[in-house]
Protein backbone atom coordinates (compact mmCIF):
# COMPACT_ATOMS: atom_id res chain seq x y z
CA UNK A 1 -80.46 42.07 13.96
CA UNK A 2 -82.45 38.47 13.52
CA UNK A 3 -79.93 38.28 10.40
CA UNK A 4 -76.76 39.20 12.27
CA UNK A 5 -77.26 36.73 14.62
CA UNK A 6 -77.98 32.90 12.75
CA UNK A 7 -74.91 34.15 10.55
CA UNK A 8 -73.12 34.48 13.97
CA UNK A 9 -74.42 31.24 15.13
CA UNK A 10 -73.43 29.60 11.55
CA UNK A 11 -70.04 30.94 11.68
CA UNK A 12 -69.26 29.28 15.48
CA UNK A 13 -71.29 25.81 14.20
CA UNK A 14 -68.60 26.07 11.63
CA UNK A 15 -65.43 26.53 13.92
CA UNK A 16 -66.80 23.83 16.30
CA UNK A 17 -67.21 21.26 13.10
CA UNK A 18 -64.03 22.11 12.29
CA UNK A 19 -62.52 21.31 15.52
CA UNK A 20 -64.63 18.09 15.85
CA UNK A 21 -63.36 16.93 12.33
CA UNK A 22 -59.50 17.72 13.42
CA UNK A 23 -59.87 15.86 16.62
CA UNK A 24 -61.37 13.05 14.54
CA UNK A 25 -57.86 12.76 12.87
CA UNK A 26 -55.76 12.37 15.38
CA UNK A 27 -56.80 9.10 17.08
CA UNK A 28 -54.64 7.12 19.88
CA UNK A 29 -54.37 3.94 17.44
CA UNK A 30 -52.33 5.99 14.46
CA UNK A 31 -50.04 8.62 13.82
CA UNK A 32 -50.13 11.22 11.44
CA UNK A 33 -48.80 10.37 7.69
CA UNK A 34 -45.94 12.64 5.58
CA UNK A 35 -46.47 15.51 4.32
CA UNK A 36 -47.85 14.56 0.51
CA UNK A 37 -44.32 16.61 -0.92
CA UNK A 38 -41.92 14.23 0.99
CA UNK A 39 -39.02 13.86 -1.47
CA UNK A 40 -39.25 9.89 -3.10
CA UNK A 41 -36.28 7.81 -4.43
CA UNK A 42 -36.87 4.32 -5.64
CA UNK A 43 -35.52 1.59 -2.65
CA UNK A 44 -31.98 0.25 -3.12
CA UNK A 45 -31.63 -2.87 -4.12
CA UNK A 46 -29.14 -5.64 -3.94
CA UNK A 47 -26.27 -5.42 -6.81
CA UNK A 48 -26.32 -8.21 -9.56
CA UNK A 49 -23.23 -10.12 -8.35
CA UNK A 50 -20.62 -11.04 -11.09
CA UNK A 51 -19.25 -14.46 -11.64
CA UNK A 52 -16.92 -15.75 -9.39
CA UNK A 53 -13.18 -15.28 -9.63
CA UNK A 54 -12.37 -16.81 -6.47
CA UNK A 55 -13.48 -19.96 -4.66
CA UNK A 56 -15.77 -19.33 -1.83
CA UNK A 57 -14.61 -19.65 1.98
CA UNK A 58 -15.81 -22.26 3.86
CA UNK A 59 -18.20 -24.92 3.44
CA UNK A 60 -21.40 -24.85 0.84
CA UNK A 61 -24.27 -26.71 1.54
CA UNK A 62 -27.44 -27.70 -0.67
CA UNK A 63 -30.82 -25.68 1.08
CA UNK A 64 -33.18 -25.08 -1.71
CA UNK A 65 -34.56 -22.11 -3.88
CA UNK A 66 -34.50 -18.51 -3.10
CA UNK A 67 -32.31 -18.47 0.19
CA UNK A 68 -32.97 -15.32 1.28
CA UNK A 69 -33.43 -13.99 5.25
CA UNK A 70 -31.19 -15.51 7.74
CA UNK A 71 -30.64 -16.01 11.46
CA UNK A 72 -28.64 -17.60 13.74
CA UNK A 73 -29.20 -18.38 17.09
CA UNK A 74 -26.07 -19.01 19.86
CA UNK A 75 -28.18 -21.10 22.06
CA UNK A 76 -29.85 -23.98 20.01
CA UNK A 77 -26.92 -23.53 17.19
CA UNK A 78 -29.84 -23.57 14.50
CA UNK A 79 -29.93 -21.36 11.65
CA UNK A 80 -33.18 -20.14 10.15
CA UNK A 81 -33.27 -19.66 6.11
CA UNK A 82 -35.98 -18.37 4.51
CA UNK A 83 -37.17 -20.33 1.31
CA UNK A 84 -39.30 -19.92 -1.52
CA UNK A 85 -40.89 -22.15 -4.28
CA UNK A 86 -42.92 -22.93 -1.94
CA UNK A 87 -42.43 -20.53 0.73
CA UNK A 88 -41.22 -22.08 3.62
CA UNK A 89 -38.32 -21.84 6.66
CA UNK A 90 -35.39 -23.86 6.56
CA UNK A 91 -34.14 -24.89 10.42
CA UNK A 92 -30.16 -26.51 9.94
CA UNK A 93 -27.85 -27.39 12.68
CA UNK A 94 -25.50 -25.06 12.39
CA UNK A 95 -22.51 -26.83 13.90
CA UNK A 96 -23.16 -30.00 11.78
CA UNK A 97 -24.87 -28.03 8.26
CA UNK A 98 -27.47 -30.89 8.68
CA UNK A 99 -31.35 -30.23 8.12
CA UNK A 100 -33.50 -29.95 11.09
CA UNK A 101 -37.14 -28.88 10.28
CA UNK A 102 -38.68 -27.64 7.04
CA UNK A 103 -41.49 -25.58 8.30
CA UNK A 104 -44.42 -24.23 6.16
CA UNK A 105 -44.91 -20.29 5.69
CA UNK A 106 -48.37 -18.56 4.86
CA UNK A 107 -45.94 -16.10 2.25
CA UNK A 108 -42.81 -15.44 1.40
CA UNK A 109 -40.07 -13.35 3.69
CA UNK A 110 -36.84 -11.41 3.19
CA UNK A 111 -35.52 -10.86 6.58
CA UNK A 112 -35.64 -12.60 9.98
CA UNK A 113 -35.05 -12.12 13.74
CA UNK A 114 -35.05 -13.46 17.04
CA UNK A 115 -37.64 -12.26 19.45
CA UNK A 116 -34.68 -13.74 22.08
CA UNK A 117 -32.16 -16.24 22.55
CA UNK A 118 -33.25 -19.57 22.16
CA UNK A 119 -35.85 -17.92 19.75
CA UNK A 120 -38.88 -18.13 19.07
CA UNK A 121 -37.79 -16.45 15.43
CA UNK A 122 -39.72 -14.18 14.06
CA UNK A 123 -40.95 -13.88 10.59
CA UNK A 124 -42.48 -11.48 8.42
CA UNK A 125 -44.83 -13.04 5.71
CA UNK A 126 -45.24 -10.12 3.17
CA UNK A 127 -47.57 -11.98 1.20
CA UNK A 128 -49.35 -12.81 3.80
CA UNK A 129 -49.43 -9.24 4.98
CA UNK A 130 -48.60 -11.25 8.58
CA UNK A 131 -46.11 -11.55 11.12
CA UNK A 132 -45.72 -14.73 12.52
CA UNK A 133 -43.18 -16.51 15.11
CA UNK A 134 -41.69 -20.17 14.60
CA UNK A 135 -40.55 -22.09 17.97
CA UNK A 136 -36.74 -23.00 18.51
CA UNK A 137 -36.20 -26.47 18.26
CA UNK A 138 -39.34 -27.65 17.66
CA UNK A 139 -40.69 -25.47 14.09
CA UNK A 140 -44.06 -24.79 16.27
CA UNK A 141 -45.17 -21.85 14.03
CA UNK A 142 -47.81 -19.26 15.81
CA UNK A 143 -50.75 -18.17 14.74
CA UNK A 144 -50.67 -15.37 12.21
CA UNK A 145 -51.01 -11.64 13.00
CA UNK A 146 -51.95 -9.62 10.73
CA UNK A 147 -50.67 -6.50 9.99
CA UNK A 148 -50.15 -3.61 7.51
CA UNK A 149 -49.36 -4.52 3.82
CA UNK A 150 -46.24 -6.62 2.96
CA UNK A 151 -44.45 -6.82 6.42
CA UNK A 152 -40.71 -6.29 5.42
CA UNK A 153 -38.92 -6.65 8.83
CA UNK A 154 -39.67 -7.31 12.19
CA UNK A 155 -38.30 -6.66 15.55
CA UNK A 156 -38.27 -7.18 19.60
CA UNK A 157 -38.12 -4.43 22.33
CA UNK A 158 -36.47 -5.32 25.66
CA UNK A 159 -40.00 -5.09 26.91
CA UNK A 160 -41.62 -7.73 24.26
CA UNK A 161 -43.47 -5.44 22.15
CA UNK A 162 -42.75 -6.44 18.42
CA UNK A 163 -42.76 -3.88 15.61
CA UNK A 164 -43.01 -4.30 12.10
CA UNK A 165 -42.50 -2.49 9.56
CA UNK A 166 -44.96 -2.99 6.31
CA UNK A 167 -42.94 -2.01 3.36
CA UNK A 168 -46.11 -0.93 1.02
CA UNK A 169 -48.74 0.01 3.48
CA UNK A 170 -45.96 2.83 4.63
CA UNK A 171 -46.92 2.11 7.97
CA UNK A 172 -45.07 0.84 10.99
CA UNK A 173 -47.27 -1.81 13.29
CA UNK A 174 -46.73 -2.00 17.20
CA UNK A 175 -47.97 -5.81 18.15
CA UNK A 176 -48.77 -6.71 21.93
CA UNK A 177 -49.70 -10.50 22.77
CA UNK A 178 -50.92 -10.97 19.02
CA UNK A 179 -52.60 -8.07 18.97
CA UNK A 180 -51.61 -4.53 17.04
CA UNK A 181 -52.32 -2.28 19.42
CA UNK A 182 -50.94 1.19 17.44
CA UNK A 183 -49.94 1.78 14.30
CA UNK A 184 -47.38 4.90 12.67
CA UNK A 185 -48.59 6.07 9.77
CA UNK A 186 -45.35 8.36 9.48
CA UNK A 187 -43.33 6.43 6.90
CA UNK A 188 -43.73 5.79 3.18
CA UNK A 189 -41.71 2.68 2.69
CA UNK A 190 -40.44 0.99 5.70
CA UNK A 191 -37.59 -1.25 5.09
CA UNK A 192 -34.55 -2.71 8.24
CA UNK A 193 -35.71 -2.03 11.76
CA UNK A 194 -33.72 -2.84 14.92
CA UNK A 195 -33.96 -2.29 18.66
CA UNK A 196 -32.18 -0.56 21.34
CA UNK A 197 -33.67 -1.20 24.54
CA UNK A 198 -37.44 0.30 23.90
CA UNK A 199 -35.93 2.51 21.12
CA UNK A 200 -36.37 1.25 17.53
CA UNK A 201 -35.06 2.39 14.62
CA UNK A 202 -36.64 2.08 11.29
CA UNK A 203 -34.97 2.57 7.70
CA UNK A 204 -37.51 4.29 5.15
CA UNK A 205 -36.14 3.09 1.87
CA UNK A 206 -37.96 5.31 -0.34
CA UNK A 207 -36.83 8.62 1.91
CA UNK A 208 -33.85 7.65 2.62
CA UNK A 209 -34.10 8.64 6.27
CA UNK A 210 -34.01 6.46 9.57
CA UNK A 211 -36.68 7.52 11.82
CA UNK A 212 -36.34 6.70 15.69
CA UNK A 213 -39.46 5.76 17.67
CA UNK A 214 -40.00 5.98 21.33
CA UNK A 215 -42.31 2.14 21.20
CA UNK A 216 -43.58 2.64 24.99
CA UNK A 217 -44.59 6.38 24.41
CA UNK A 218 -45.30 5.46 21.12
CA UNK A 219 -43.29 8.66 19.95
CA UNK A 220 -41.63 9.25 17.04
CA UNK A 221 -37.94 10.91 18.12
CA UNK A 222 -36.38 11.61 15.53
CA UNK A 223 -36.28 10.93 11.63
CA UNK A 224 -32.51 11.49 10.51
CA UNK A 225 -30.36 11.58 6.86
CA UNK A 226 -29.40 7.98 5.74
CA UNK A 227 -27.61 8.22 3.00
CA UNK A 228 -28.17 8.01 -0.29
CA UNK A 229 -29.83 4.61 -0.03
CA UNK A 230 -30.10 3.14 3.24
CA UNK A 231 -31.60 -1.13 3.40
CA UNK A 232 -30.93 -2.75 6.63
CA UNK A 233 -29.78 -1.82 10.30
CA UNK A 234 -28.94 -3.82 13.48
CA UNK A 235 -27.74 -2.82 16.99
CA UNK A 236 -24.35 -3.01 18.82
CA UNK A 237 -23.76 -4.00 22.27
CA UNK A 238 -22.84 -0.12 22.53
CA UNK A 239 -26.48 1.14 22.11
CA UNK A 240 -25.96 2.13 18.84
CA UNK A 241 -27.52 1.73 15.40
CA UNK A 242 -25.40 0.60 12.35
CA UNK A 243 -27.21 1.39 8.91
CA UNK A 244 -25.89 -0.08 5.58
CA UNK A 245 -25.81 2.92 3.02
CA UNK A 246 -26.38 0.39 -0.04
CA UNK A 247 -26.86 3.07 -2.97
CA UNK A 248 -24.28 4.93 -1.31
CA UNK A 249 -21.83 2.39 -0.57
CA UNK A 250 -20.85 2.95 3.16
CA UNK A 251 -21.81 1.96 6.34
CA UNK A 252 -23.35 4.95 9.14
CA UNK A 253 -23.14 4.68 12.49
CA UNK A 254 -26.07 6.47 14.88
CA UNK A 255 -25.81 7.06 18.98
CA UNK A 256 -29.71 7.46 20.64
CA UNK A 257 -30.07 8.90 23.80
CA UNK A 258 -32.09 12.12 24.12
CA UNK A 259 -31.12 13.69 20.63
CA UNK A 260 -29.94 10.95 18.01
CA UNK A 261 -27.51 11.57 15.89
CA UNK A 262 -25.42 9.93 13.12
CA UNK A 263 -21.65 9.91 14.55
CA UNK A 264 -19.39 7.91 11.79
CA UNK A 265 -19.63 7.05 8.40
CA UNK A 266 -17.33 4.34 6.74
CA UNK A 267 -16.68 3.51 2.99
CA UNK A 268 -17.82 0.46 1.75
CA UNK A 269 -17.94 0.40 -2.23
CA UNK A 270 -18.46 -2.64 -3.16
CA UNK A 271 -22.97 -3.04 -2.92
CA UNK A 272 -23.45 -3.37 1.03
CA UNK A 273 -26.63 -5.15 1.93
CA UNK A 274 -26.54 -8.00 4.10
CA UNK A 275 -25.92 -7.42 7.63
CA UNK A 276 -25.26 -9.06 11.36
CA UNK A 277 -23.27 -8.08 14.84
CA UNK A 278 -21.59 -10.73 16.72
CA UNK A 279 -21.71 -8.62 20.31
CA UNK A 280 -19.11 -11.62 21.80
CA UNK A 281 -16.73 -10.08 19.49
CA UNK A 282 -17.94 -6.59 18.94
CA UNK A 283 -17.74 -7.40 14.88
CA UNK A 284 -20.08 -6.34 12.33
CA UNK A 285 -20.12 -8.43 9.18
CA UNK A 286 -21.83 -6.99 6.00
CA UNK A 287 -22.13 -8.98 2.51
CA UNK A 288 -20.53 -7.15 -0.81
CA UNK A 289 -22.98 -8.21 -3.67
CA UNK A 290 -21.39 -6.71 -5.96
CA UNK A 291 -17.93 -8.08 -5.30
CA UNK A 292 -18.97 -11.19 -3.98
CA UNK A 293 -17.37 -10.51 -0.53
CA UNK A 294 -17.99 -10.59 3.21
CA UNK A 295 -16.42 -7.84 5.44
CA UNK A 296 -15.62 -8.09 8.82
CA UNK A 297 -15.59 -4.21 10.63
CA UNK A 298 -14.29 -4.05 14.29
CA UNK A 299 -17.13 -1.72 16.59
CA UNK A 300 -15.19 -1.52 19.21
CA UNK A 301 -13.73 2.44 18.93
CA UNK A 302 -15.71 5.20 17.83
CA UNK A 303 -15.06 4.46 14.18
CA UNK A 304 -15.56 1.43 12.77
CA UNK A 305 -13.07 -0.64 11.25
CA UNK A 306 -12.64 -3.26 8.38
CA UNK A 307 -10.20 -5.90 9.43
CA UNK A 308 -11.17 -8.90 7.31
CA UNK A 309 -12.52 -10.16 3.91
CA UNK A 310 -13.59 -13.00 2.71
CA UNK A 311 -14.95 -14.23 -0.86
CA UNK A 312 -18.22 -15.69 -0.53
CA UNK A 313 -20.89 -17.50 -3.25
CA UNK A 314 -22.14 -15.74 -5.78
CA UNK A 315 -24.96 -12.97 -4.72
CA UNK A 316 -24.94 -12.69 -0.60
CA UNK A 317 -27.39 -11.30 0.00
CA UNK A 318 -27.79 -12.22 3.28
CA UNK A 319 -25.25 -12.97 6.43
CA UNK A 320 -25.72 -14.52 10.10
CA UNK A 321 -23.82 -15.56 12.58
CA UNK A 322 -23.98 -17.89 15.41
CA UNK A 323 -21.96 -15.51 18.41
CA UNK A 324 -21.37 -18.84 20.74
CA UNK A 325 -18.89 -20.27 18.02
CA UNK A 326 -18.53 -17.37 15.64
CA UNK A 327 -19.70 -19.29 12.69
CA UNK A 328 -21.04 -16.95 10.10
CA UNK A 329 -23.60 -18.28 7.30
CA UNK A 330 -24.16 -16.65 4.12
CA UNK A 331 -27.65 -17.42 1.78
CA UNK A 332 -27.58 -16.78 -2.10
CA UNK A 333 -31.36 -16.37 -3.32
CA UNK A 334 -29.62 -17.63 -6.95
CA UNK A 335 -27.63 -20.77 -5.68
CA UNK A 336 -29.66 -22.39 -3.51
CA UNK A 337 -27.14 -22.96 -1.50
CA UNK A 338 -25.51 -21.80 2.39
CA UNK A 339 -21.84 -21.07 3.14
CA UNK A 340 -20.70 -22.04 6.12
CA UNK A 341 -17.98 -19.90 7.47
CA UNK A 342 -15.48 -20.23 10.18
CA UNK A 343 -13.88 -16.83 9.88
């Protein structure tokens, strides 16, 4: 009977470790990773653009090595280019193409936003393993915030919040007055994020999904089908998400709300990658590496629409527009150079 009863009392110590070890796991500060037998592809990446066979639109202008990362913003009409060689932001007047501020970077970046108009923008440093956010007019950068492992892309919430996306730490970082306050472990490769509202959507390059997050719950929604290669989204004025489908060569379009779902798809052969909404006139503009091209696609109805092309320098790789004017500019990382573009 003595027997019986310590195995008894072994077998509930057991249980309750158990238990204790499981609760261990699922802290408030992250959320629970993939499955280990998630399904991998390698990330899309830009095409190798040909040579040109058509003179560029617009107006070129010398910026420097490695243009990559671009924004515009339709209050202080300056552009922000990311540089490298050494790594640094580029700040032009957009209506004049002349050279504001050249402001130091702790690492290198691929995309940019604006926290707001009138800035500041914000900047992901992957090899920094920072986000960071640099002052409109002035080039005032912040102090750094450090984050997951190479920060790919950053965004705003209506509310403030930023969240970034660290391409190879596959998590996704929720930052709150320079602080990261929660962190989703629920990604393996985060690449393009973009907010609706409090909603933000996040591309995972190396599932090929989109995965919809709830930032003031800190809830994951949804995690959807991109595509067979999905690299960068943005938001309309509609509330919805527009993904580029680079390996796949089309553009998707999402709707949110209680139960996201994808709701067009449109063609786009050609290497899609570089994308940015002009909300003034409901246009989406997304760069053609591979043909050297820019595309203009009208948002208004409920399928998109290409209405205009326009040849472009060699490998654009990245597009922004100024929506006061409608000037777009497009960055080459091979050029060195920025095309000005009144469309």
């Amino acid at each position: 009977m003595c027997m019986m009863s310590r195995r008894s009392r072994c077998s509930v110590l057991l249980v309750l470790l158990a238990l204790m070890l499981s609760a261990c796991g699922n802290g408030t500060s992250h959320s629970a990773r993939h499955e280990p037998n998630v399904k991998r592809f390698p990330a899309a990446e830009p095409s190798n653009a040909p040579e040109l066979t058509q003179p560029p639109t617009g107006r070129l202008i010398s910026i420097g090595p490695g243009a990559e990362g671009a924004v515009a913003d339709a209050q202080t009409h300056l552009v922000a280019v990311g540089l490298r060689d050494p790594s640094r932001l580029a700040l032009v007047d957009g209506r004049t193409g002349t050279p504001v501020h050249d402001v130091a970077l702790p690492g290198h970046l691929r995309h940019l936003q604006l926290r707001g108009p009138g800035g500041p923008v914000i900047v992901p440093a992957e090899s920094a393993d920072a986000v960071l956010e640099v002052s409109l007019p002035s080039g005032t950068i912040s102090p750094p915030v450090h984050v997951g492992k190479s920060p790919h892309d950053a965004t705003a919430t209506s509310s403030g919040t930023l969240v970034v996306g660290n391409e190879f730490g596959g998590t996704v970082s929720v930052v709150e007055s320079g602080t990261v306050t929660h962190t989703f472990g629920d990604a393996t490769q985060p690449g393009g994020l973009a907010a609706v509202g409090d909603t933000v959507g996040m591309i995972d390059v190396s599932e090929n999904t989109l995965t919809i997050y709830d930032i003031k719950r800190l809830q994951q929604l949804a995690e959807l089908p991109a595509g067979r290669g999905p690299t960068h989204t943005t938001a309309d004025k509609h509330g919805r998400l527009a993904v580029v489908d680079t390996r796949g060569g089309a553009l998707l379009i999402y709707e949110l709300g209680s139960k996201p779902h994808q709701v067009a798809r449109l063609s786009l052969p050609g290497g899609p990658y570089g994308m940015a909404y002009d909300p003034i006139r409901d246009r989406l503009w997304v760069t053609l590496t591979a043909t050297n091209e820019l595309v203009g696609i009208d948002m208004s109805g409920k399928s998109p629409k290409v209405t205009q092309r326009l040849p472009t320098l060699r490998q654009p790789n990245t597009v922004a527009i100024d929506s006061s004017t409608g000037r777009l500019f497009v960055a080459s990382p091979t050029q060195g150079e920025l095309e000005l573009i009144d469309p």
